[in-house]
C-alpha atoms as a PDB file:
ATOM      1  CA  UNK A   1      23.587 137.536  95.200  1.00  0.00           C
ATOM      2  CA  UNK A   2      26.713 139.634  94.425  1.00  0.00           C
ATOM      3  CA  UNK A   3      27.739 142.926  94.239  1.00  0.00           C
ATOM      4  CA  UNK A   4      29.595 142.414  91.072  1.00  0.00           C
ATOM      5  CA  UNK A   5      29.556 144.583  88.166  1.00  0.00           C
ATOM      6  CA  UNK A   6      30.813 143.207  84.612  1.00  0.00           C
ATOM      7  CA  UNK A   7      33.207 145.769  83.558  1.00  0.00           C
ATOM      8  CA  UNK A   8      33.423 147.180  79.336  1.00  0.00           C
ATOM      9  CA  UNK A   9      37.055 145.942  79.359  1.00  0.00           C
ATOM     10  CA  UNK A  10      36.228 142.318  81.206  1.00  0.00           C
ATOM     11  CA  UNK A  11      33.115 141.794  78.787  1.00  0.00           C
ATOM     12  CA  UNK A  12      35.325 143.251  75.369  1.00  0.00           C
ATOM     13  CA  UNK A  13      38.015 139.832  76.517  1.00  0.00           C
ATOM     14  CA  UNK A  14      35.031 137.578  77.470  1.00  0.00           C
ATOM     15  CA  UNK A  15      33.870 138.536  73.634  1.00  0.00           C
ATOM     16  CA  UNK A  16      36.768 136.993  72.309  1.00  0.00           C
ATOM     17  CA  UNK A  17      36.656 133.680  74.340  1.00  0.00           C
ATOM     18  CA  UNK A  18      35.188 130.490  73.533  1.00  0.00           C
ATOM     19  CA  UNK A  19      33.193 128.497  75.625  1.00  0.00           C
ATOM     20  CA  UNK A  20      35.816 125.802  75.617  1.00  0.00           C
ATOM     21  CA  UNK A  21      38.437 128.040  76.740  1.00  0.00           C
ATOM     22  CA  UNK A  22      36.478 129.134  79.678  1.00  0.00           C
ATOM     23  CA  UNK A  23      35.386 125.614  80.466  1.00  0.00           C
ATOM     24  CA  UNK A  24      38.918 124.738  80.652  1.00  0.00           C
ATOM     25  CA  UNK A  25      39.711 127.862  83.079  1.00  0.00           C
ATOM     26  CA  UNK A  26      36.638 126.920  85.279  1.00  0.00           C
ATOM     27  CA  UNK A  27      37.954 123.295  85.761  1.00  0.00           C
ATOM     28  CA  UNK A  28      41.442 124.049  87.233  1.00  0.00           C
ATOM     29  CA  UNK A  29      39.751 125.940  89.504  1.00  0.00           C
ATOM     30  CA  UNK A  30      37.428 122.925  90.148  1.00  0.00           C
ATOM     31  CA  UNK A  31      34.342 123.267  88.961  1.00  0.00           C
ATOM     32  CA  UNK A  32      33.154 121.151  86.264  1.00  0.00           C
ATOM     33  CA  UNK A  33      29.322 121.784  86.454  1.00  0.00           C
ATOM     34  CA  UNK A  34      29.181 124.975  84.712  1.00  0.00           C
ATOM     35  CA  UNK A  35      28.265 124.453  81.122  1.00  0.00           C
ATOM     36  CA  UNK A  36      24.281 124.599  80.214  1.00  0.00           C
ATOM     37  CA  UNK A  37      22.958 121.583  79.503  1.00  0.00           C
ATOM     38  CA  UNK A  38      20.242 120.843  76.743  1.00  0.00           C
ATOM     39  CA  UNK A  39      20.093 124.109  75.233  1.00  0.00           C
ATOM     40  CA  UNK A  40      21.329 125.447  71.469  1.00  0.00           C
ATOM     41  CA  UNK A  41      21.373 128.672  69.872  1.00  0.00           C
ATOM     42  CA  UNK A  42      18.499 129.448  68.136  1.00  0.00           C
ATOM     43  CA  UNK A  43      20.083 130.971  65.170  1.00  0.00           C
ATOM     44  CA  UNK A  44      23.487 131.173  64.462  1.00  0.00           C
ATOM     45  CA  UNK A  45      25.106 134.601  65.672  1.00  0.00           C
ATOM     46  CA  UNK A  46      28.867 136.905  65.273  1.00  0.00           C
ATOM     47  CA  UNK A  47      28.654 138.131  67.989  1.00  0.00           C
ATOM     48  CA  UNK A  48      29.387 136.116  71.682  1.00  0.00           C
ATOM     49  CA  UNK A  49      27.140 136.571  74.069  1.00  0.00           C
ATOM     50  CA  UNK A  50      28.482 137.830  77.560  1.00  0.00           C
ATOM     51  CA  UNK A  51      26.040 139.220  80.342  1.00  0.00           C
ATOM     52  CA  UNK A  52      25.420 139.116  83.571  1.00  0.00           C
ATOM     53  CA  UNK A  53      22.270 136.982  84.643  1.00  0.00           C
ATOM     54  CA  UNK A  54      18.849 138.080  85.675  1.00  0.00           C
ATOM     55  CA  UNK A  55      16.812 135.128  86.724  1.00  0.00           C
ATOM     56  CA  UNK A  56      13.403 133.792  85.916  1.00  0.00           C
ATOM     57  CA  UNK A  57      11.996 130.820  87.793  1.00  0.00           C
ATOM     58  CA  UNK A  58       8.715 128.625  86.352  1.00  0.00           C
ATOM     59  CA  UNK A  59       7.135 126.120  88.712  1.00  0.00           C
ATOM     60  CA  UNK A  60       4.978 123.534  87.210  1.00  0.00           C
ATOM     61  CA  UNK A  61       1.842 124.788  86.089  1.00  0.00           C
ATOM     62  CA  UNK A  62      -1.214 124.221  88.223  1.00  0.00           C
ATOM     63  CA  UNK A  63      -4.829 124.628  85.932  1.00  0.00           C
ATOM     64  CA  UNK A  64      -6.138 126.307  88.636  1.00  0.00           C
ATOM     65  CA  UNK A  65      -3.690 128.814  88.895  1.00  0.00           C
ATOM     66  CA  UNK A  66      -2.807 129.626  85.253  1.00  0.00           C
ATOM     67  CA  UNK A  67      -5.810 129.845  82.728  1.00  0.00           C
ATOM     68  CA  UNK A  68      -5.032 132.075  79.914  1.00  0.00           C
ATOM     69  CA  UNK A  69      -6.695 135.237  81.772  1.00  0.00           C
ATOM     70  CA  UNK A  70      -3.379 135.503  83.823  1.00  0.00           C
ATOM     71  CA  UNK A  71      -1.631 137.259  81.612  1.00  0.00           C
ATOM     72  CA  UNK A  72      -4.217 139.826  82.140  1.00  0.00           C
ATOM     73  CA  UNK A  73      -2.576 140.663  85.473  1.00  0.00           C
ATOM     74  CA  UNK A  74       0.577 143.481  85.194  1.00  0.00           C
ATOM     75  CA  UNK A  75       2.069 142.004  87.841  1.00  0.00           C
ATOM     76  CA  UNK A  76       2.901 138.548  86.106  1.00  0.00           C
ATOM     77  CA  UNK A  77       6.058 137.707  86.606  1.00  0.00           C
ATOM     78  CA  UNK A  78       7.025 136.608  82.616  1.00  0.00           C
ATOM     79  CA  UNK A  79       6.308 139.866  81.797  1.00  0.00           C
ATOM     80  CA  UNK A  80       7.827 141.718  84.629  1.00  0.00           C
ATOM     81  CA  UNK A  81      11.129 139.483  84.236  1.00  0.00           C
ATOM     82  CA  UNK A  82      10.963 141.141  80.163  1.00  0.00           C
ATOM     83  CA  UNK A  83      10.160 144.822  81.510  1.00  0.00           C
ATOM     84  CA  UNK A  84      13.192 144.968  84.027  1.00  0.00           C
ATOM     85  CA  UNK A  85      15.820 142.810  82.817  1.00  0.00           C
ATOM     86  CA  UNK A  86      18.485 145.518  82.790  1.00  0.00           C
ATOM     87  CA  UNK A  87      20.360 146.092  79.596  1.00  0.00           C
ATOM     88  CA  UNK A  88      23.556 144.679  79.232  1.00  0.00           C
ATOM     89  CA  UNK A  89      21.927 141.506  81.335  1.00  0.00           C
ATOM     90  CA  UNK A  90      21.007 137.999  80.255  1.00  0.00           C
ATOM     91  CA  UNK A  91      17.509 136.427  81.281  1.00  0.00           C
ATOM     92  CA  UNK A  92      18.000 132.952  82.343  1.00  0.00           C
ATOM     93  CA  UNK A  93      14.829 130.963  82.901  1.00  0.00           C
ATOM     94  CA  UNK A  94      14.550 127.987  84.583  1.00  0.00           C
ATOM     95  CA  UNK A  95      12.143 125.642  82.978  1.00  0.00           C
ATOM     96  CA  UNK A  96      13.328 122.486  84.933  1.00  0.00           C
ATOM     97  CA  UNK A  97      14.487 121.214  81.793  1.00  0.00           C
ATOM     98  CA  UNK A  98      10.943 121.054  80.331  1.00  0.00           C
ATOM     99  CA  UNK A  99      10.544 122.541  76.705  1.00  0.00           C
ATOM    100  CA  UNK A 100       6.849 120.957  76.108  1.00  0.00           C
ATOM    101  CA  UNK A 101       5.666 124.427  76.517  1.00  0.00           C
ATOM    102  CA  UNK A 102       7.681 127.747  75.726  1.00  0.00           C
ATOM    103  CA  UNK A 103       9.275 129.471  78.097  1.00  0.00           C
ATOM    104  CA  UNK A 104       8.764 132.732  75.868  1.00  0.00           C
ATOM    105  CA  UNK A 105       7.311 133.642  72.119  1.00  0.00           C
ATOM    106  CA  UNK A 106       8.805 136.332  69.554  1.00  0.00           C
ATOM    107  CA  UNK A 107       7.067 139.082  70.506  1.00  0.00           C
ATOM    108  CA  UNK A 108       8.384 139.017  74.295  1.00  0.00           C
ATOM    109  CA  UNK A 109      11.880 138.137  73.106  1.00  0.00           C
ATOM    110  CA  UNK A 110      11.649 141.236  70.837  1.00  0.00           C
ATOM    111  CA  UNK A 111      10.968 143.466  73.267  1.00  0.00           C
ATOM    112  CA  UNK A 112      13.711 141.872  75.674  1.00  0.00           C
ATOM    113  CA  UNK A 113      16.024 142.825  72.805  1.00  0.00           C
ATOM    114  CA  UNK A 114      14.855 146.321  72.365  1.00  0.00           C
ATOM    115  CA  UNK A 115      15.125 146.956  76.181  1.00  0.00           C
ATOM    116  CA  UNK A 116      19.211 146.464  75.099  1.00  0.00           C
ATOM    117  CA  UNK A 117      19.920 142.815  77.199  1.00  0.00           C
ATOM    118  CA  UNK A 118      22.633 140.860  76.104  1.00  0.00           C
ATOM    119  CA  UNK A 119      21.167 137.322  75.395  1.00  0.00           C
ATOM    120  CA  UNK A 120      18.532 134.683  76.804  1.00  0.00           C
ATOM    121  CA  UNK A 121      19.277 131.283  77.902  1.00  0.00           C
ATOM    122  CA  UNK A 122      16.549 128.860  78.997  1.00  0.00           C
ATOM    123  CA  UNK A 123      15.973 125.224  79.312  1.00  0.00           C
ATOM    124  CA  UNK A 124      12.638 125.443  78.260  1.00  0.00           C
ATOM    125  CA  UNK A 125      11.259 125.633  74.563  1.00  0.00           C
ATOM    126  CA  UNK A 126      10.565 128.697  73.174  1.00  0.00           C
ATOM    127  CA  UNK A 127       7.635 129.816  70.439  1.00  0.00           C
ATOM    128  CA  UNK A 128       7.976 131.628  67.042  1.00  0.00           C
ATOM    129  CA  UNK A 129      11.939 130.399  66.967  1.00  0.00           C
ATOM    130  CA  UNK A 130      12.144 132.053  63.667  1.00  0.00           C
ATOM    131  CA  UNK A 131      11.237 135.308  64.587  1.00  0.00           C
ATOM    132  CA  UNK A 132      13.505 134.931  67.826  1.00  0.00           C
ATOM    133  CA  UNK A 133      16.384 133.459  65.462  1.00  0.00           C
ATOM    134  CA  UNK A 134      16.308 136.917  63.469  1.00  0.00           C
ATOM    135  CA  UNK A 135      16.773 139.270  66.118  1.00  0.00           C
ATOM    136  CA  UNK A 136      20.378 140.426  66.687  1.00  0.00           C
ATOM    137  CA  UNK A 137      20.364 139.214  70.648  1.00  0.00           C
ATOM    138  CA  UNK A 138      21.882 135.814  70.920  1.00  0.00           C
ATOM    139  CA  UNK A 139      18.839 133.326  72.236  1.00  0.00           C
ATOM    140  CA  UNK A 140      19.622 129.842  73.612  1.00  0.00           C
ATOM    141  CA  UNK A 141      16.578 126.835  74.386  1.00  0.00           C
ATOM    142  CA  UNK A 142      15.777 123.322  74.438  1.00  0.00           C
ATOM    143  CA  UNK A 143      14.476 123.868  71.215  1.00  0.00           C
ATOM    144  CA  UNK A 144      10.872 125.059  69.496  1.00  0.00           C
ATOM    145  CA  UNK A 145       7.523 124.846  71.682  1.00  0.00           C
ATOM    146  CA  UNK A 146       4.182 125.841  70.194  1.00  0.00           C
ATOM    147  CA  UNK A 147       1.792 125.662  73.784  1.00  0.00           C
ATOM    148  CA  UNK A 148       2.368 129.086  75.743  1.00  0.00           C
ATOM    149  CA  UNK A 149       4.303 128.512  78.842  1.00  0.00           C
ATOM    150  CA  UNK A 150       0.620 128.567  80.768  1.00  0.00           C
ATOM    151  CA  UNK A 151       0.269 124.888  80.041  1.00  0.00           C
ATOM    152  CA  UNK A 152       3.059 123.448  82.272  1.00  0.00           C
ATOM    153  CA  UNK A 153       5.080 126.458  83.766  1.00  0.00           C
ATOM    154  CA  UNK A 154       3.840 128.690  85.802  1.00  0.00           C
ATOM    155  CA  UNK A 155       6.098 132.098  86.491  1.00  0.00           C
ATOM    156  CA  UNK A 156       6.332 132.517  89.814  1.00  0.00           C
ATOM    157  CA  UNK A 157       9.970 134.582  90.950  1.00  0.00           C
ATOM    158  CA  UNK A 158      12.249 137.101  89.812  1.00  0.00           C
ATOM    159  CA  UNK A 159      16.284 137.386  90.164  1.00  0.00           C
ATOM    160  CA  UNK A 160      16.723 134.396  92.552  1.00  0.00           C
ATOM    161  CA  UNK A 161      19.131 131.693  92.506  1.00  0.00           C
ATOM    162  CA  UNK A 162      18.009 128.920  90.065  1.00  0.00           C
ATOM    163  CA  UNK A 163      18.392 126.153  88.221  1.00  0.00           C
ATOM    164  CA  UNK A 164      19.464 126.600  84.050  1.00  0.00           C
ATOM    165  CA  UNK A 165      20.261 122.734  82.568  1.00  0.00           C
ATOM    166  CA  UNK A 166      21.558 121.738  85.531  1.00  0.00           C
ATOM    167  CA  UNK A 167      23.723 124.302  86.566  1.00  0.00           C
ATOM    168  CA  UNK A 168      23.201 126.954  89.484  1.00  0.00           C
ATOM    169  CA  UNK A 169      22.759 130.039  88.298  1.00  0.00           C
ATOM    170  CA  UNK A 170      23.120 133.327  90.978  1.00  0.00           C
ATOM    171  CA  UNK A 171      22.318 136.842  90.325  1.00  0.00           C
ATOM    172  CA  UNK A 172      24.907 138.266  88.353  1.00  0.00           C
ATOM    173  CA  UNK A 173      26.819 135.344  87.672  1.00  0.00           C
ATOM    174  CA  UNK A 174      28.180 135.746  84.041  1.00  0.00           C
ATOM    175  CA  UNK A 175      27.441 133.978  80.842  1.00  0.00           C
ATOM    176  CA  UNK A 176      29.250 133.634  78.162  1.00  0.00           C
ATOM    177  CA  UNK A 177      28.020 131.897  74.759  1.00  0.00           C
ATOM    178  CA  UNK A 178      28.550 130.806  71.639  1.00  0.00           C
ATOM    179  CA  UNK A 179      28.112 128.022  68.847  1.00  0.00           C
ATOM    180  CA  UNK A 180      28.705 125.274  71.448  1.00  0.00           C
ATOM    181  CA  UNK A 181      26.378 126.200  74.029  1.00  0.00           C
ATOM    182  CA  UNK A 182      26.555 128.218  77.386  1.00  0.00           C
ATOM    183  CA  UNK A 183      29.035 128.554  80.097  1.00  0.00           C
ATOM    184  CA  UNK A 184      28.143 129.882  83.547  1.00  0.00           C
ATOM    185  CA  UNK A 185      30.803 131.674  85.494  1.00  0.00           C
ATOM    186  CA  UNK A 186      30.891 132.605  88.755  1.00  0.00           C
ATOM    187  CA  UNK A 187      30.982 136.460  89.021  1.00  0.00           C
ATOM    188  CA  UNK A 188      34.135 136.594  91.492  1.00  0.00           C
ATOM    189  CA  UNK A 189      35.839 134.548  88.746  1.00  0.00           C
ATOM    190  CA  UNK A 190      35.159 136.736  85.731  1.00  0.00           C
ATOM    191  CA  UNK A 191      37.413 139.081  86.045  1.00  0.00           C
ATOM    192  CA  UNK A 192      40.494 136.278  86.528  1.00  0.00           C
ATOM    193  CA  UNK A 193      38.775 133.912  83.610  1.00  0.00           C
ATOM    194  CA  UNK A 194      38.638 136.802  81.137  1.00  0.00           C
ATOM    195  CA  UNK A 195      42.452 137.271  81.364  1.00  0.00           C
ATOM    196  CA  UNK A 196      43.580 133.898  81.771  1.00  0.00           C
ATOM    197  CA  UNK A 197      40.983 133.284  78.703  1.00  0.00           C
ATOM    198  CA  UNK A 198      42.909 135.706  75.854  1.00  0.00           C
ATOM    199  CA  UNK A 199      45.741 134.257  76.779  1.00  0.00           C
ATOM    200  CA  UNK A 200      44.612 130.977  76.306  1.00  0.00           C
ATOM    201  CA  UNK A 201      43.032 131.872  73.239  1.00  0.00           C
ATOM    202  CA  UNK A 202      46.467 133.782  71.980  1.00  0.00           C
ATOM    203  CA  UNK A 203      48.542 130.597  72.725  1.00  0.00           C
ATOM    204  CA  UNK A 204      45.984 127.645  70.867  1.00  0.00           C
ATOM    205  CA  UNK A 205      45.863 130.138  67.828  1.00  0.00           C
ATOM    206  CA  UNK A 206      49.860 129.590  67.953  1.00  0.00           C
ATOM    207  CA  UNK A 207      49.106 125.830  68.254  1.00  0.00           C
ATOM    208  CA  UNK A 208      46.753 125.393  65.758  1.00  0.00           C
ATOM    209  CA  UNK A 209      49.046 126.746  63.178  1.00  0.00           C
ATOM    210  CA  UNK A 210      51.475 124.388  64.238  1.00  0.00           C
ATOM    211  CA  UNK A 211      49.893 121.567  64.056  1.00  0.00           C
ATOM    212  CA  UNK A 212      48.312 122.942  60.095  1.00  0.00           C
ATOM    213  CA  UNK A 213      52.039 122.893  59.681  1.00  0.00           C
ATOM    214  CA  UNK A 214      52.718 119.460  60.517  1.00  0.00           C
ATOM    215  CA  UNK A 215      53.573 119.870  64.159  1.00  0.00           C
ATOM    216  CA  UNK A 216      52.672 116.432  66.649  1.00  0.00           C
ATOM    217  CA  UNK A 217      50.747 117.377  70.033  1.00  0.00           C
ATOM    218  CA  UNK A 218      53.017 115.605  72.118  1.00  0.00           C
ATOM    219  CA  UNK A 219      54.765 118.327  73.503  1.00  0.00           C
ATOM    220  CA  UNK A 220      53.315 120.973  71.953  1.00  0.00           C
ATOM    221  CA  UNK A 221      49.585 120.549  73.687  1.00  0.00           C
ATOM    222  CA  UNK A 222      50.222 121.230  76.466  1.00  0.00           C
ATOM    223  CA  UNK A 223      53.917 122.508  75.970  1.00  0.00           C
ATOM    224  CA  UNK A 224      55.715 120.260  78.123  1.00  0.00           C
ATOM    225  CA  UNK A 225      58.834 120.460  75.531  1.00  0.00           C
ATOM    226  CA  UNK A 226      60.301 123.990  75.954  1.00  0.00           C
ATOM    227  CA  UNK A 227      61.459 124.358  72.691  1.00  0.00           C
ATOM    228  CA  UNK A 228      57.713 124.640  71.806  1.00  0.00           C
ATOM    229  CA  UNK A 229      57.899 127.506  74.676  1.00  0.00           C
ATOM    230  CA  UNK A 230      60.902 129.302  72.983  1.00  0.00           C
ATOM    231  CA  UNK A 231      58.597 129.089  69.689  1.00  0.00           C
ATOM    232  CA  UNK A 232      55.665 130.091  70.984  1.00  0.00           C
ATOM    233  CA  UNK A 233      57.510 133.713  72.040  1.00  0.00           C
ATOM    234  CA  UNK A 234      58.925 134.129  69.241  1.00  0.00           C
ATOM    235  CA  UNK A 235      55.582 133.588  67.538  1.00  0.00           C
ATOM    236  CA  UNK A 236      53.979 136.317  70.066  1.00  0.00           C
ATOM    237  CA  UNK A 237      57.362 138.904  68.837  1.00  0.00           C
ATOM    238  CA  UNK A 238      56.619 138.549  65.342  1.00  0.00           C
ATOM    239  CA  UNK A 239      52.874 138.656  65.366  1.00  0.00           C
ATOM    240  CA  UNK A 240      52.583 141.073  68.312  1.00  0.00           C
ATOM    241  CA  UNK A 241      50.152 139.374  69.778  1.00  0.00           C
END
């Protein structure tokens, strides 16, 4: 668990970050086990998706334990996972990598939205993936799942470590995603990925306009030739960036 809160100014630079880029930053630091597995956007989106996470973890389903009368209690954890989510947050279920049955339908996805949270991300299926693909909220799966979640998963615990595509997921870690998937950072890192991030982001924009030029990456990417440094500050001067 952490104590970590995403600040506006940390999540406004995470919004302008690609996965890549923060993939990158995460392995000089070492870890290399942070990017979602098996999971794509449900619908194209503008917007990145940057939260911190709020966990849901399914077990596999036992009949005995999960005929279609337990949604009837209020206690269930699917549901409680949608009503307290806080805004601002990102559910992440862990399916175990299992998208025979959704993980979630279009109706509790809508409401998720409504409640103001920043995204979902689960390796399980979900249902209705067109009405979850037209909702402004970012929404990430293994991909579409008719059965409800009753007939392999069973919901059993709420904000706990778990397990999202093979990567560990804690309480308030942040993710951050976009048309490439999902990247899991470590909340004591966010703060030091964001701003290592833009200017990551600031300098391959430079590059990338080099090499549309003509330019050769040898040298350039990475700049191991400091004549490619000298450009690159000139290019900040004159574009103020």
């Amino acid at each position: 668990m952490t104590e970590y809160t995403l600040s506006d100014s940390t999540r406004a630079a995470l919004k302008k970050v690609s996965t890549a880029s923060v993939a990158t930053a995460l392995y000089k630091r070492g870890l290399r086990n942070q990017f979602i597995q098996g999971v794509r956007a449900v619908a194209p989106k503008s917007d990145t998706m940057v939260g911190q996470a709020f966990t849901l973890r399914y077990i596999p389903a036992r009949e005995d334990r999960n005929p279609i009368t337990a949604f009837r209690d209020p206690k269930h954890p699917q549901r409680v996972a949608i009503e307290t989510c806080p805004a601002g947050h990102v559910l992440v279920m862990d399916a175990r990598g299992d998208a025979r049955a959704a993980t979630a339908g279009s109706i509790l996805i809508t409401r998720l939205a409504l409640r103001g949270a920043a995204g979902v991300v689960s390796d399980g299926g979900f249902r209705d993936m067109a009405g979850i693909g037209a909702l402004d909220m970012p929404a990430y799966c293994a991909g579409p799942s008719a059965p409800t979640n009753l007939t392999l998963h069973e919901a059993l615990d709420i904000n706990i470590p778990v397990a999202c595509g093979g990567v560990a997921v804690f309480p308030g870690d942040v993710l951050l995603g976009d048309g490439d998937g999902v990247m899991v950072i470590p909340a004591h890192l966010a703060d030091d990925i964001a701003i290592e991030c833009a200017e990551m982001e600031v300098f391959e924009e430079f590059v990338l306009q080099q090499v549309e030029a003509g330019a050769g990456v040898i040298g350039l990417y990475p700049p191991t030739d400091e004549a490619n440094l000298n450009k690159f500050a000139e290019w900040r001067t004159q574009t103020r960036r």
